[in-house]
N, C-alpha and C. Protein backbone atom coordinates (compact mmCIF):
# COMPACT_ATOMS: atom_id res chain seq x y z
N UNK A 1 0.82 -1.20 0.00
CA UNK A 1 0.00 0.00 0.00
C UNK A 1 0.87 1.26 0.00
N UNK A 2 1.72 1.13 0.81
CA UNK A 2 2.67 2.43 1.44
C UNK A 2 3.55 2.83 -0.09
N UNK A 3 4.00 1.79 -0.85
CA UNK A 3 4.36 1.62 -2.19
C UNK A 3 4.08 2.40 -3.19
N UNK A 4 2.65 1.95 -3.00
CA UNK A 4 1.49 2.01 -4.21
C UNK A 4 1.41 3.69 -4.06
N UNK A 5 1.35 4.21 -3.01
CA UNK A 5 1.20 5.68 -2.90
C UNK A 5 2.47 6.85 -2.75
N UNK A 6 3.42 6.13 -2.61
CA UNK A 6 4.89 6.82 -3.03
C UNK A 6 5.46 6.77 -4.22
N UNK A 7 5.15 5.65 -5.48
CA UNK A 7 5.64 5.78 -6.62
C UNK A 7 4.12 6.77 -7.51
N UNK A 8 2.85 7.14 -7.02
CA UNK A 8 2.27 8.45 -7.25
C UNK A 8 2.62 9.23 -7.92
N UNK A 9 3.61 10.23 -7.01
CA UNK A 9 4.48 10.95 -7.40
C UNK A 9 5.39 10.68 -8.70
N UNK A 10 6.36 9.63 -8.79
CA UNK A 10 7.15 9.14 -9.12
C UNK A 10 6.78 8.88 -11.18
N UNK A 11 5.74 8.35 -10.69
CA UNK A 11 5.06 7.95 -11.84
C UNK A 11 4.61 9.02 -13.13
N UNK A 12 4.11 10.47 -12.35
CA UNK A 12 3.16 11.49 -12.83
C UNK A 12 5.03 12.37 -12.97
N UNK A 13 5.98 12.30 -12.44
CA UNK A 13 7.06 13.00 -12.89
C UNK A 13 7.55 12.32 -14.29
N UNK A 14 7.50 10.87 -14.17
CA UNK A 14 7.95 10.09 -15.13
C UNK A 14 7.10 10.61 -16.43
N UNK A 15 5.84 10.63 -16.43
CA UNK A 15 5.02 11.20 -17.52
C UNK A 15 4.96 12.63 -18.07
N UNK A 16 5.59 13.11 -16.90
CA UNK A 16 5.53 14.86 -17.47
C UNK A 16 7.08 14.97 -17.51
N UNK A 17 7.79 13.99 -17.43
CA UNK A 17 9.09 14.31 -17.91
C UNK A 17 9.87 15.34 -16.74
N UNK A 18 9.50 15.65 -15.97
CA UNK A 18 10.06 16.60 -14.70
C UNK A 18 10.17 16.09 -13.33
N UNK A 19 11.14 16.24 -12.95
CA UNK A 19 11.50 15.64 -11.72
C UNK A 19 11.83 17.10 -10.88
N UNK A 20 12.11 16.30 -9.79
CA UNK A 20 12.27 17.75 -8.93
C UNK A 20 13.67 18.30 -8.97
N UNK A 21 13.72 19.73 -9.03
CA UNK A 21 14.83 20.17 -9.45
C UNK A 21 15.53 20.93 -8.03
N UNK A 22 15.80 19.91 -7.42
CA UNK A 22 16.76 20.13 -6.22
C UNK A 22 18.11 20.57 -6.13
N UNK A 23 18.37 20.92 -7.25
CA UNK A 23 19.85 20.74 -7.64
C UNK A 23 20.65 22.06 -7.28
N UNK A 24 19.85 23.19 -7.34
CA UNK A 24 20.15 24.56 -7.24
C UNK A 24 20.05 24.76 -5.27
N UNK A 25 20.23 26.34 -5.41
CA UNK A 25 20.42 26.53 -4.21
C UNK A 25 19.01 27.06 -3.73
N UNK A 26 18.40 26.85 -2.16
CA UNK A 26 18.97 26.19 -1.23
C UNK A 26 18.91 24.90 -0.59
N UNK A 27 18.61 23.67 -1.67
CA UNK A 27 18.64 22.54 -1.23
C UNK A 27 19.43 21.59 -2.23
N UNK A 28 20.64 22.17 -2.51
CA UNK A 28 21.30 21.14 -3.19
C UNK A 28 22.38 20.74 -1.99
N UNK A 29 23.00 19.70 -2.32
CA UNK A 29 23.74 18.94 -1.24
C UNK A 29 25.13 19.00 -1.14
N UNK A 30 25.60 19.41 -0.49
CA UNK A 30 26.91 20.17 -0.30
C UNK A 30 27.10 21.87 -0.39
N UNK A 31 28.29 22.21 -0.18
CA UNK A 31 28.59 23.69 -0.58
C UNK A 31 28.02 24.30 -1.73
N UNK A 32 28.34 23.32 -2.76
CA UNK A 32 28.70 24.10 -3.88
C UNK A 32 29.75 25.17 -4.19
N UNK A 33 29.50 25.82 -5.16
CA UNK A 33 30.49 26.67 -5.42
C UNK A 33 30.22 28.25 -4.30
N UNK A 34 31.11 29.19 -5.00
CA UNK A 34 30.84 30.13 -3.67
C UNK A 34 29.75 30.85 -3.79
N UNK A 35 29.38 30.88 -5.06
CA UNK A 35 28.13 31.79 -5.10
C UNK A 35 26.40 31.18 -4.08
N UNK A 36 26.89 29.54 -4.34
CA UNK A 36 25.17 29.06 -3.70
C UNK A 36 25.90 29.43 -2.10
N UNK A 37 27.16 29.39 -1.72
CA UNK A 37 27.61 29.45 0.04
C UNK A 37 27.06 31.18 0.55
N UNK A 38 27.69 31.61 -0.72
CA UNK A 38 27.05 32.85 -0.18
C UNK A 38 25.66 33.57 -0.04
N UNK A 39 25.17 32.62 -0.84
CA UNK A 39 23.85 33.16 -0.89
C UNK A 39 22.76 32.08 0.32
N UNK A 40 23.56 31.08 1.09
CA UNK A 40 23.12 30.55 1.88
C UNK A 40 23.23 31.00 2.91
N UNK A 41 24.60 31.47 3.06
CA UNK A 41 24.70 32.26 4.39
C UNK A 41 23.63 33.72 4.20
N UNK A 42 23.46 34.25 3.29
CA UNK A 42 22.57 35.73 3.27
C UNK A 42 21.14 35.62 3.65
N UNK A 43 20.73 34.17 3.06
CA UNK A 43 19.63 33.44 3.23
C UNK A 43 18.71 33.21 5.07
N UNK A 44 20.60 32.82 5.31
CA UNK A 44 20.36 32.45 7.02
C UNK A 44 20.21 33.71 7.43
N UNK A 45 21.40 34.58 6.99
CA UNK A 45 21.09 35.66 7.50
C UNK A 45 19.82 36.92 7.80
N UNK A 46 19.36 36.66 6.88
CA UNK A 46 18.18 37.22 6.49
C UNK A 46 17.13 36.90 7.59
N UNK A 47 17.04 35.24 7.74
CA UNK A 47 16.07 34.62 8.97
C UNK A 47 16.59 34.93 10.19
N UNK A 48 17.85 34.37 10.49
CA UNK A 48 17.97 35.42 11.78
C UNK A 48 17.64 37.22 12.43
N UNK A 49 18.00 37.79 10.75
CA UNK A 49 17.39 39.16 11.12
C UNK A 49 15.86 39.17 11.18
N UNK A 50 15.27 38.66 10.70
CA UNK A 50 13.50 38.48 11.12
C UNK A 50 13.42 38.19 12.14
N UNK A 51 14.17 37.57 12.76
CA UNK A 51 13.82 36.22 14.18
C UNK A 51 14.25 37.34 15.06
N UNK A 52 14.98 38.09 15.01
CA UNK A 52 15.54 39.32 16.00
C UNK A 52 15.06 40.21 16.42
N UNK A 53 14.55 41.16 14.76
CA UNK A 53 13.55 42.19 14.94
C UNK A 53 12.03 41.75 15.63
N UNK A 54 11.70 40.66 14.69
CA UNK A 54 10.24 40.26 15.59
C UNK A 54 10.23 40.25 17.08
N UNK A 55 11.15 39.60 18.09
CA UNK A 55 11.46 39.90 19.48
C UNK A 55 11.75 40.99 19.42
N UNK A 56 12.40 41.93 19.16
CA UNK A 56 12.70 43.72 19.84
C UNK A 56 11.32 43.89 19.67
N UNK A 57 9.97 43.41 18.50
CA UNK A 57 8.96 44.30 18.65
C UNK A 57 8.53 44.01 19.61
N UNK A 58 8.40 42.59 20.32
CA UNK A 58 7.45 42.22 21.26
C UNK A 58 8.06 41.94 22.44
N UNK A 59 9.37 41.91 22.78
CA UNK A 59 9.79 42.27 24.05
C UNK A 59 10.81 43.76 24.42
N UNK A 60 10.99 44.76 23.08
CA UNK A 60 12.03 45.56 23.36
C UNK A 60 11.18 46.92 23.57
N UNK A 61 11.95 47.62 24.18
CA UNK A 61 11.63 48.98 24.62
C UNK A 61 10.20 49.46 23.58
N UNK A 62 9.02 49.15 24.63
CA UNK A 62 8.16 49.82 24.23
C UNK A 62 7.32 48.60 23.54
N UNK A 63 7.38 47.69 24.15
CA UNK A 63 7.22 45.91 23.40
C UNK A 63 5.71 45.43 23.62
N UNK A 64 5.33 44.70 22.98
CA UNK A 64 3.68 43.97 23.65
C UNK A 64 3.87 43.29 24.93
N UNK A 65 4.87 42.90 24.83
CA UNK A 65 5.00 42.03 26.11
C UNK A 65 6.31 42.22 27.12
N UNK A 66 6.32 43.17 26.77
CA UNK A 66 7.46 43.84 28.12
C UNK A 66 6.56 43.85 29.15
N UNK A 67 7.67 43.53 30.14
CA UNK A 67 7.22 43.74 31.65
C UNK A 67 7.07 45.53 31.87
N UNK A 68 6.27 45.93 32.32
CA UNK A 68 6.26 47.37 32.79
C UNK A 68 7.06 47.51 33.66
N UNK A 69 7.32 46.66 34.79
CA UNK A 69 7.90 46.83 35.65
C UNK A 69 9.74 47.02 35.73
N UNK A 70 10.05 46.43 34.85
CA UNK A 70 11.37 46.49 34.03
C UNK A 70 11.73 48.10 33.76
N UNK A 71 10.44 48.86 32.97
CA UNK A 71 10.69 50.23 32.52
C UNK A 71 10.71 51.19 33.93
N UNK A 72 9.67 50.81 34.79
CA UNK A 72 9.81 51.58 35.93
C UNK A 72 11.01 51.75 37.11
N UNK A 73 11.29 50.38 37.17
CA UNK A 73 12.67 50.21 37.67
C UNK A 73 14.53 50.99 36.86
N UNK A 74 14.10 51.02 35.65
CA UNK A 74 14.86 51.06 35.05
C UNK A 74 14.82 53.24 35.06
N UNK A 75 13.84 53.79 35.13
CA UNK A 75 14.03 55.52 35.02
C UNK A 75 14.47 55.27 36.54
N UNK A 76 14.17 54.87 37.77
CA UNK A 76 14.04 54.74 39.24
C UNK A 76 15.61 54.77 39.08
N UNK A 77 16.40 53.61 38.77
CA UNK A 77 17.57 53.90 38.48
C UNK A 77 18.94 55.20 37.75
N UNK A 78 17.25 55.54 36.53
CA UNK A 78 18.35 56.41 36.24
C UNK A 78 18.63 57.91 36.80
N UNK A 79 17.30 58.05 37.43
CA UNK A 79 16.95 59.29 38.02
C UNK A 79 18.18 59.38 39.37
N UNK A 80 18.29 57.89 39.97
CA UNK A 80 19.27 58.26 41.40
C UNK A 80 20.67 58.27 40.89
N UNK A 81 20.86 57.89 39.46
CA UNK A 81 22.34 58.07 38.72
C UNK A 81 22.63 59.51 38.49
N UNK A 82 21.45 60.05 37.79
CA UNK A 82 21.99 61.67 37.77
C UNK A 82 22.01 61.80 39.05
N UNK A 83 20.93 62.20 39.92
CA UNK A 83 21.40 62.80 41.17
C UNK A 83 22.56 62.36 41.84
N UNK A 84 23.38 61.56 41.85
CA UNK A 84 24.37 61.17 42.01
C UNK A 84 25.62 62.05 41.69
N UNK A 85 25.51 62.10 40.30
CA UNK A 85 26.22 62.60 39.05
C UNK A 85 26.52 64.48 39.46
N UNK A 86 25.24 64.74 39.59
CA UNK A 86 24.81 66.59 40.62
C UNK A 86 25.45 66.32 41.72
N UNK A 87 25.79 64.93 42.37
CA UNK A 87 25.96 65.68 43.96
C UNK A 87 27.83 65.13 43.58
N UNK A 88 28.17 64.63 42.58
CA UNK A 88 29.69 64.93 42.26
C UNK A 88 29.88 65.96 41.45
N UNK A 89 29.10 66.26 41.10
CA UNK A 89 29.83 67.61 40.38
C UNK A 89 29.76 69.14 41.15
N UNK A 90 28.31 69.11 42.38
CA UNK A 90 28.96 69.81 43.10
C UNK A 90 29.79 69.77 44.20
N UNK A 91 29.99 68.99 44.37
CA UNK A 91 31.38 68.90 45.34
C UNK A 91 32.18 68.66 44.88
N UNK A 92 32.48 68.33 43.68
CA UNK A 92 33.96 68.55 42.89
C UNK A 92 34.51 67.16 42.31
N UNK A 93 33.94 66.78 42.58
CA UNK A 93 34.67 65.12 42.33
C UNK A 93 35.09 64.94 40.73
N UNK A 94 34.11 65.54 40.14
CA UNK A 94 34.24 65.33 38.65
C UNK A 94 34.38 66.96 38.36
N UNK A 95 34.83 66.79 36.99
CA UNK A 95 34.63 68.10 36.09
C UNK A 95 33.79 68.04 35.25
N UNK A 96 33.55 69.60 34.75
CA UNK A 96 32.10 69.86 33.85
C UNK A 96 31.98 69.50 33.11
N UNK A 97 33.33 68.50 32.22
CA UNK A 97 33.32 67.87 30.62
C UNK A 97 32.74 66.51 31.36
N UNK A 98 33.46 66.05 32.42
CA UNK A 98 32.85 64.24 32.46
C UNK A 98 31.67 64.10 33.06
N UNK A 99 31.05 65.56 33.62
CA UNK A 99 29.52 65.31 34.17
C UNK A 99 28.67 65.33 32.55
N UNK A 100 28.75 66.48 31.31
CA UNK A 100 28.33 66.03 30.50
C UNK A 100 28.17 64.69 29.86
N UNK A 101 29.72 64.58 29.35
CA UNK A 101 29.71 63.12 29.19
C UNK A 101 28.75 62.17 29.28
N UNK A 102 29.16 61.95 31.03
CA UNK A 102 28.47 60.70 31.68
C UNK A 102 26.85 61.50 31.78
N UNK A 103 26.40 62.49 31.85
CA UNK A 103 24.64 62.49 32.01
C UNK A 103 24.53 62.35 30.69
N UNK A 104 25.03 62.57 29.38
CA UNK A 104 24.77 62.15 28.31
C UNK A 104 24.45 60.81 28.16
N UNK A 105 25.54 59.88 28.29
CA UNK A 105 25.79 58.61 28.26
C UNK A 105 24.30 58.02 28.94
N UNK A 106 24.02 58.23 30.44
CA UNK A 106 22.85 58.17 31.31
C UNK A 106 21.64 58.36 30.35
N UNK A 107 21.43 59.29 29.64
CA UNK A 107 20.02 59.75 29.02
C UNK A 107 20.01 59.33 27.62
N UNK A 108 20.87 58.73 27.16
CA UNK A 108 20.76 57.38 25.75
C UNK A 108 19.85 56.21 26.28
């Protein structure tokens, strides 16, 4: 039975003269030359960049499924970094180029 319904296929290629043309890239077997390697790796590449961006939409800054609590914690932090940052620069600890700097750096 299992036979009878796998040569199906086999049969209806035999009659139309076409078989499957696996031969090209991306399912031929081996490297190949450099052009199918490179265009396999661009290929992958490509899916990994989908697979990436789709998570930043839904867990990155500003995400469907970010934790809120992550964002709140996270200004809570940055707010006691500047004030920090103010209470070294007025007492001297730092100078006026590395308080820019660093509150710059802070507010990226």
């Amino acid at each position: 039975m299992i036979n009878t319904i796998l040569s199906i296929p086999f049969f209806i290629n035999g009659k139309l003269g076409t078989g499957p043309h696996w031969d090209h890239w991306p399912f031929g077997p081996g490297y190949g030359d450099l052009n199918a390697s490179l265009l396999k790796l661009a290929f992958v590449a490509v899916i990994l960049g989908a697979i990436i961006l789709f998570l930043r939409v839904l867990f990155g800054p500003k995400g469907f499924f970010r934790d809120k609590e992550l964002d709140r914690e996270a200004a809570e932090m940055r707010e006691k970094a500047l004030k920090d940052l103010e209470a070294d620069l007025e007492s001297g600890a730092i100078s006026e180029l590395d308080y820019k700097f660093k509150k710059k750096r802070l507010l990226l």
